[in-house]
N, C-alpha and C. Protein backbone atom coordinates (compact mmCIF):
# COMPACT_ATOMS: atom_id res chain seq x y z
N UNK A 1 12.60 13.96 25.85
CA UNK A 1 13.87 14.06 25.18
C UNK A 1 14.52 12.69 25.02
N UNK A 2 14.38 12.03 26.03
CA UNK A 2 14.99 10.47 25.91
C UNK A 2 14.11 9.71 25.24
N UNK A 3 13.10 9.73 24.93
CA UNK A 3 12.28 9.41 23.72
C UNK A 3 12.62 9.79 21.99
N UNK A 4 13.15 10.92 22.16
CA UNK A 4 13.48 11.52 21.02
C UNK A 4 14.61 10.96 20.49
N UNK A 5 15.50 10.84 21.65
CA UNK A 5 16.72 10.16 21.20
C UNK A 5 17.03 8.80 20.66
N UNK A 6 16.02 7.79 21.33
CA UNK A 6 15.63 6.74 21.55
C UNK A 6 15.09 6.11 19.98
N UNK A 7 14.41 7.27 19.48
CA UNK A 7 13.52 7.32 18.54
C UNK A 7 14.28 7.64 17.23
N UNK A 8 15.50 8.52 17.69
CA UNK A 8 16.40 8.30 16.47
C UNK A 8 17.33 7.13 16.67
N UNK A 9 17.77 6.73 17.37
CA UNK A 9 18.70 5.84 17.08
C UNK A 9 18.25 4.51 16.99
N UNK A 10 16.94 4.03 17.36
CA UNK A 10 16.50 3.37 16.50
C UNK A 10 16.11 3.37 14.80
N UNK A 11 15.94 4.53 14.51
CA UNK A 11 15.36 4.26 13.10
C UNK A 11 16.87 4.61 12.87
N UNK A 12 17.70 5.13 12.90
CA UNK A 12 19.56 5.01 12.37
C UNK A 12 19.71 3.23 12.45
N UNK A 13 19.25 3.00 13.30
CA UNK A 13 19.73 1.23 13.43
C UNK A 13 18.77 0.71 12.28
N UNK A 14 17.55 1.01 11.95
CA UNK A 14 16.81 0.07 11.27
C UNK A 14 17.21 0.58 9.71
N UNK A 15 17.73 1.89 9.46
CA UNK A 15 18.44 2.31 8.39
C UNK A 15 19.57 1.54 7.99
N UNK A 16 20.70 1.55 9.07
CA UNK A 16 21.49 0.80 8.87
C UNK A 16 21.29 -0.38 8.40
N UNK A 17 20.73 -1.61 9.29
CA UNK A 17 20.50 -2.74 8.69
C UNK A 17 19.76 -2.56 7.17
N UNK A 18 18.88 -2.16 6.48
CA UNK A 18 18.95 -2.12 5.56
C UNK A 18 19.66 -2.05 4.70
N UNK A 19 20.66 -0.78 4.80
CA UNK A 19 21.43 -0.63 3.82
C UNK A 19 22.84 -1.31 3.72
N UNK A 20 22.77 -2.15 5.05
CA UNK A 20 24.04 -3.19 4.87
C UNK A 20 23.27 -4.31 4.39
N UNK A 21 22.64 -4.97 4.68
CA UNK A 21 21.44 -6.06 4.31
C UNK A 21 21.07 -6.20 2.82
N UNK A 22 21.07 -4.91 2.28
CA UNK A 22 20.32 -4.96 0.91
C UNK A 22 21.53 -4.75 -0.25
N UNK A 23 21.99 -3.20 -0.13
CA UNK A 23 23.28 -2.38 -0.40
C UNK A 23 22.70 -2.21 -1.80
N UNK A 24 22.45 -2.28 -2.58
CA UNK A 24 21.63 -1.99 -3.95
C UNK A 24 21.77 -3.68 -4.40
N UNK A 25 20.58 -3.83 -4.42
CA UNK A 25 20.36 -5.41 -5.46
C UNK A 25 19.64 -5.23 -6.39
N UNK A 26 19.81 -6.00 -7.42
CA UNK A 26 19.27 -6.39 -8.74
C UNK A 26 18.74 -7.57 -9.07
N UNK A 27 17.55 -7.95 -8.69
CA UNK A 27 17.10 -8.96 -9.49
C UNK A 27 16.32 -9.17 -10.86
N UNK A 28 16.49 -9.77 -11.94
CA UNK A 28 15.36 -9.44 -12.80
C UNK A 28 15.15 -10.37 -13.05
N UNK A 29 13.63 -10.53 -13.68
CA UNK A 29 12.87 -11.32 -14.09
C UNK A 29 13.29 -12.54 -14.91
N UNK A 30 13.18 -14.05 -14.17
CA UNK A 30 13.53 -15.48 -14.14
C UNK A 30 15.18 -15.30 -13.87
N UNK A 31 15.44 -14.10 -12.89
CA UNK A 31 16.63 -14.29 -12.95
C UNK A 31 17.74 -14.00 -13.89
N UNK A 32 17.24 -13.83 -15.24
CA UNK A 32 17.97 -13.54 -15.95
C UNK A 32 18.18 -12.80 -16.99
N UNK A 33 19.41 -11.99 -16.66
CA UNK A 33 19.93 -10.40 -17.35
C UNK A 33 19.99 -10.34 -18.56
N UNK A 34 20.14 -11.67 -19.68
CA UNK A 34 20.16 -11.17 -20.74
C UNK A 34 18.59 -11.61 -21.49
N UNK A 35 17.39 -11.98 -20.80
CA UNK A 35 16.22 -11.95 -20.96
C UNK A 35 15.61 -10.54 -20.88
N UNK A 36 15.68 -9.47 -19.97
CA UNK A 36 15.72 -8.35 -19.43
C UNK A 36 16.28 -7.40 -20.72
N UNK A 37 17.49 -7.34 -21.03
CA UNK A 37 18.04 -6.82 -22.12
C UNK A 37 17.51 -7.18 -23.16
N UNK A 38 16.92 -8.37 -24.03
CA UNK A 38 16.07 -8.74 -25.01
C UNK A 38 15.23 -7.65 -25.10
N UNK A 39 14.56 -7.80 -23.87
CA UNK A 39 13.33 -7.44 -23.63
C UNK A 39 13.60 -6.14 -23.93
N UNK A 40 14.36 -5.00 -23.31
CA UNK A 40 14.52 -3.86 -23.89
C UNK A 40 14.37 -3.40 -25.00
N UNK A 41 15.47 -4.37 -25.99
CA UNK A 41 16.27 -3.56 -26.54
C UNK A 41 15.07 -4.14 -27.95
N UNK A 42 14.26 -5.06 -27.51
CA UNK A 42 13.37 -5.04 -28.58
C UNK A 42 12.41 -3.88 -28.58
N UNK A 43 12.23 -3.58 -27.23
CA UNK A 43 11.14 -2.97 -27.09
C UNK A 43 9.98 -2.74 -25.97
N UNK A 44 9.59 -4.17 -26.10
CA UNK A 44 9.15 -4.58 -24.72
C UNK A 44 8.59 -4.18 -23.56
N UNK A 45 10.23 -2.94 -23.04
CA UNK A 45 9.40 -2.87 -21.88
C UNK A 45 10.82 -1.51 -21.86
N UNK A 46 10.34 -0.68 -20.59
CA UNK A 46 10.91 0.90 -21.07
C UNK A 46 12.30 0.15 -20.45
N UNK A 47 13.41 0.93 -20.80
CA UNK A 47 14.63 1.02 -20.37
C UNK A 47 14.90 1.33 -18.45
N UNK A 48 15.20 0.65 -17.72
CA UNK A 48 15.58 0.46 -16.03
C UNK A 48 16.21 2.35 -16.25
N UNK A 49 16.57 2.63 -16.79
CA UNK A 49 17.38 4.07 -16.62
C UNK A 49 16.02 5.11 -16.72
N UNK A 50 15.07 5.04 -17.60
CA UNK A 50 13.94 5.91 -17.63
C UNK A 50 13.04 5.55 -16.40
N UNK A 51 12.82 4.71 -15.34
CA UNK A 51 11.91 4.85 -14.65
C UNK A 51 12.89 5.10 -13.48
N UNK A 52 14.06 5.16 -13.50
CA UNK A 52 14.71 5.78 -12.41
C UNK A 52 14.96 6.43 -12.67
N UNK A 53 15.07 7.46 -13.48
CA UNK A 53 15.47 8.82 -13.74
C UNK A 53 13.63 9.56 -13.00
N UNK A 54 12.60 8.83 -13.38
CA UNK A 54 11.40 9.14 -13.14
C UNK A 54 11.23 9.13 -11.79
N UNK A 55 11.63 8.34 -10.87
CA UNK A 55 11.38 7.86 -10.00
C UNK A 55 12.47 9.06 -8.68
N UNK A 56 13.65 9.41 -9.02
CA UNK A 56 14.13 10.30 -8.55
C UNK A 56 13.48 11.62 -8.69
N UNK A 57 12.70 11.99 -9.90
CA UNK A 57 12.04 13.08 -9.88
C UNK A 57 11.12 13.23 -8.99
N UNK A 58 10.47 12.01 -8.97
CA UNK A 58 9.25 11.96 -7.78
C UNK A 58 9.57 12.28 -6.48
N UNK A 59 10.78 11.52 -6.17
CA UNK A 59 10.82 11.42 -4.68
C UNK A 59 12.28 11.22 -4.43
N UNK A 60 13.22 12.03 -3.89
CA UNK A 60 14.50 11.85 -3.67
C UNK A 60 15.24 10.55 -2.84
N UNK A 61 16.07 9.85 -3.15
CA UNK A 61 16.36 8.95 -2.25
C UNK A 61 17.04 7.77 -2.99
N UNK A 62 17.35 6.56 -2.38
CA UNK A 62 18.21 5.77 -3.01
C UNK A 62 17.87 4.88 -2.95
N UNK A 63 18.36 3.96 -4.34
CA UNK A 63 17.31 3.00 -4.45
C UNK A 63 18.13 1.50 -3.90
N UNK A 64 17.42 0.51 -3.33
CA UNK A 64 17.78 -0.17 -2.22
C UNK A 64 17.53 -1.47 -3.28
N UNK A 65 16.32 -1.69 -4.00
CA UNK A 65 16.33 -3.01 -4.83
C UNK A 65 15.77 -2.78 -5.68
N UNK A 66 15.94 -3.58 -6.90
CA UNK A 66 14.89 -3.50 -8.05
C UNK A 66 14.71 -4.98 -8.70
N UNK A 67 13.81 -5.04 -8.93
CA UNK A 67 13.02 -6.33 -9.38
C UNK A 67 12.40 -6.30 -10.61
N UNK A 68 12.24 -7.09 -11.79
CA UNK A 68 11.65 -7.01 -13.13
C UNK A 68 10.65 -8.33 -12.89
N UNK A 69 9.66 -7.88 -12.72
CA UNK A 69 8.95 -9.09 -12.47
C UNK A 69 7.29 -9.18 -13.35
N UNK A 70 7.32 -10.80 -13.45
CA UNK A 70 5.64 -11.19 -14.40
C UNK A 70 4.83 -10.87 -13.62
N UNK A 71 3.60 -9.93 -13.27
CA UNK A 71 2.47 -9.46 -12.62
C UNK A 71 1.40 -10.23 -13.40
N UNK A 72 0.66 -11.45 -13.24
CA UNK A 72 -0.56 -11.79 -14.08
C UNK A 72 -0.04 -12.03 -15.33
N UNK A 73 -0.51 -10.94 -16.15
CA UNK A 73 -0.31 -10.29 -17.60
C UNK A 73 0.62 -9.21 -18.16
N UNK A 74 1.22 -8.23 -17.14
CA UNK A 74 2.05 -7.69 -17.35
C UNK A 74 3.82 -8.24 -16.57
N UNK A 75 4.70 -7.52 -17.53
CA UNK A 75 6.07 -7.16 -16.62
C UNK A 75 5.89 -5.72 -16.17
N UNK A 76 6.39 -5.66 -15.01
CA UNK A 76 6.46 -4.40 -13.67
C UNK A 76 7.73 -4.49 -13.11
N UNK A 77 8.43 -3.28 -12.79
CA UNK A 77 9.66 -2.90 -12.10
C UNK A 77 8.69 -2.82 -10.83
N UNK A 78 9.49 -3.58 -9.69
CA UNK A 78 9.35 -3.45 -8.33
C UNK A 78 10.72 -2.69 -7.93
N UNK A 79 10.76 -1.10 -7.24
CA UNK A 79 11.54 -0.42 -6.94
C UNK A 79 11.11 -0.25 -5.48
N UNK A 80 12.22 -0.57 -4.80
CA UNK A 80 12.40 0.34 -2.89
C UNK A 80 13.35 1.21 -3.08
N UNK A 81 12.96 1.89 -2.37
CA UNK A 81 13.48 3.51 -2.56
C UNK A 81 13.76 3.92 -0.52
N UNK A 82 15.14 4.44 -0.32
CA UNK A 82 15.08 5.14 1.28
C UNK A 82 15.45 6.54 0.70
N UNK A 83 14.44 6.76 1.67
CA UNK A 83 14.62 8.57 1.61
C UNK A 83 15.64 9.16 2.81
N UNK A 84 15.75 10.56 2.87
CA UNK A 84 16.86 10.92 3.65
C UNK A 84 16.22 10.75 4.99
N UNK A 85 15.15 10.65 5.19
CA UNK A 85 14.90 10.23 6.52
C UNK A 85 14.42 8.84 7.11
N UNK A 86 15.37 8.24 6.22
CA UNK A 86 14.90 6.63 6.86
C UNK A 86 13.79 5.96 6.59
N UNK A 87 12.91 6.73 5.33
CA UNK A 87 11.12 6.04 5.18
C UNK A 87 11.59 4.85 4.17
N UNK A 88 11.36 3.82 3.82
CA UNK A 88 11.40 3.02 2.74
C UNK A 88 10.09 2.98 1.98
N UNK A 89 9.98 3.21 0.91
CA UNK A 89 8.52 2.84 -0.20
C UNK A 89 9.21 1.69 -1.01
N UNK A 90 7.81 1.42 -1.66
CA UNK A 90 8.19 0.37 -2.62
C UNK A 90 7.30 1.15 -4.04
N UNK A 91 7.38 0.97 -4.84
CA UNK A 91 6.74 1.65 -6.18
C UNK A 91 6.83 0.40 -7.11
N UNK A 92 5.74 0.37 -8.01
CA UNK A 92 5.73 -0.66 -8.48
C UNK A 92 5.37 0.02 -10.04
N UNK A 93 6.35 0.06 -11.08
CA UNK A 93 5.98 0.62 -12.52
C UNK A 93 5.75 -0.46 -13.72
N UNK A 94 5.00 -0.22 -14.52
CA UNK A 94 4.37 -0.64 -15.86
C UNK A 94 5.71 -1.14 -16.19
N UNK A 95 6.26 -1.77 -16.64
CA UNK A 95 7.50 -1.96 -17.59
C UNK A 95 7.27 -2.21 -18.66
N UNK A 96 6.43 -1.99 -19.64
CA UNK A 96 6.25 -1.92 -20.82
C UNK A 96 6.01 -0.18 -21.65
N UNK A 97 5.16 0.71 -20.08
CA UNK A 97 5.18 1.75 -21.03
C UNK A 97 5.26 3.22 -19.77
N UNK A 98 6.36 2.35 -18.63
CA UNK A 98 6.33 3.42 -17.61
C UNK A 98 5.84 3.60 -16.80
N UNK A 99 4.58 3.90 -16.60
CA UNK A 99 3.67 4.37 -15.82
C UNK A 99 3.46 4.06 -14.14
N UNK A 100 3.25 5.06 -13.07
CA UNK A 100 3.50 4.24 -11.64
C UNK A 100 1.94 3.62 -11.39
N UNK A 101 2.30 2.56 -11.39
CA UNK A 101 1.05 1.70 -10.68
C UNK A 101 0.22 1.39 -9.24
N UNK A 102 1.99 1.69 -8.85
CA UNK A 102 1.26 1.22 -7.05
C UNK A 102 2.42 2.14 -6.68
N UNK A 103 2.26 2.74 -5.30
CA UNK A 103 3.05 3.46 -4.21
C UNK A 103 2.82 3.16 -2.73
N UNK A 104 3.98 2.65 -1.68
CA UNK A 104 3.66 2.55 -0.33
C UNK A 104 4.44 2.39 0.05
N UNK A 105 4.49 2.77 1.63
CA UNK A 105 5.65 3.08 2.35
C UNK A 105 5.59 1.70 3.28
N UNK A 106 6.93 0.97 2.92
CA UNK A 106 7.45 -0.30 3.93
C UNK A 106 7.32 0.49 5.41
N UNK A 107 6.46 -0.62 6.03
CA UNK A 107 6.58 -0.23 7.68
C UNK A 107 7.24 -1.29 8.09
């Protein structure tokens, strides 16, 4: 039982620090927002609102950071996501046509 307890209030603490630590951030790609919006609104790459609307379907929880970033040859949304029980993933989507590429849970 003192294990159990032990065991939650650590992961409440390692929750916490996250979500004071992080609190929702935005970075995008070279840093800059109206490169990102270009990029949209030409075409480019899907709209930040469609792969989080996607991304809540998948898996409930809140999203902690997001990143628009050059992969090689492609741009990719890097999304962390905490779920209601304290797991953090990271998901990593296509930003040109959606699609989830990579999935894993931050240890």
């Amino acid at each position: 039982m003192i294990n159990q307890l032990k065991q939650k209030w650590t992961m409440l603490l390692k929750v916490s620090v996250i979500i004071l630590t992080i609190s929702f951030s935005v970075t995008l790609w070279a840093g800059d927002h109206d490169n990102a919006r270009e990029l949209m609104e030409s075409g480019d790459i899907v709209p930040l609102e469609n792969i989080l609307e996607q991304l809540q379907k998948r898996i409930a929880g809140r999203v902690i950071e997001v990143e628009l970033e050059q992969k090689n040859d492609r741009l990719v949304y890097e999304i962390e996501q905490i779920d209601n029980k304290g797991i953090v993933r990271e998901f990593v989507f296509d930003a040109t046509d959606g699609h989830l590429l990579k999935e894993k849970i931050d240890e």
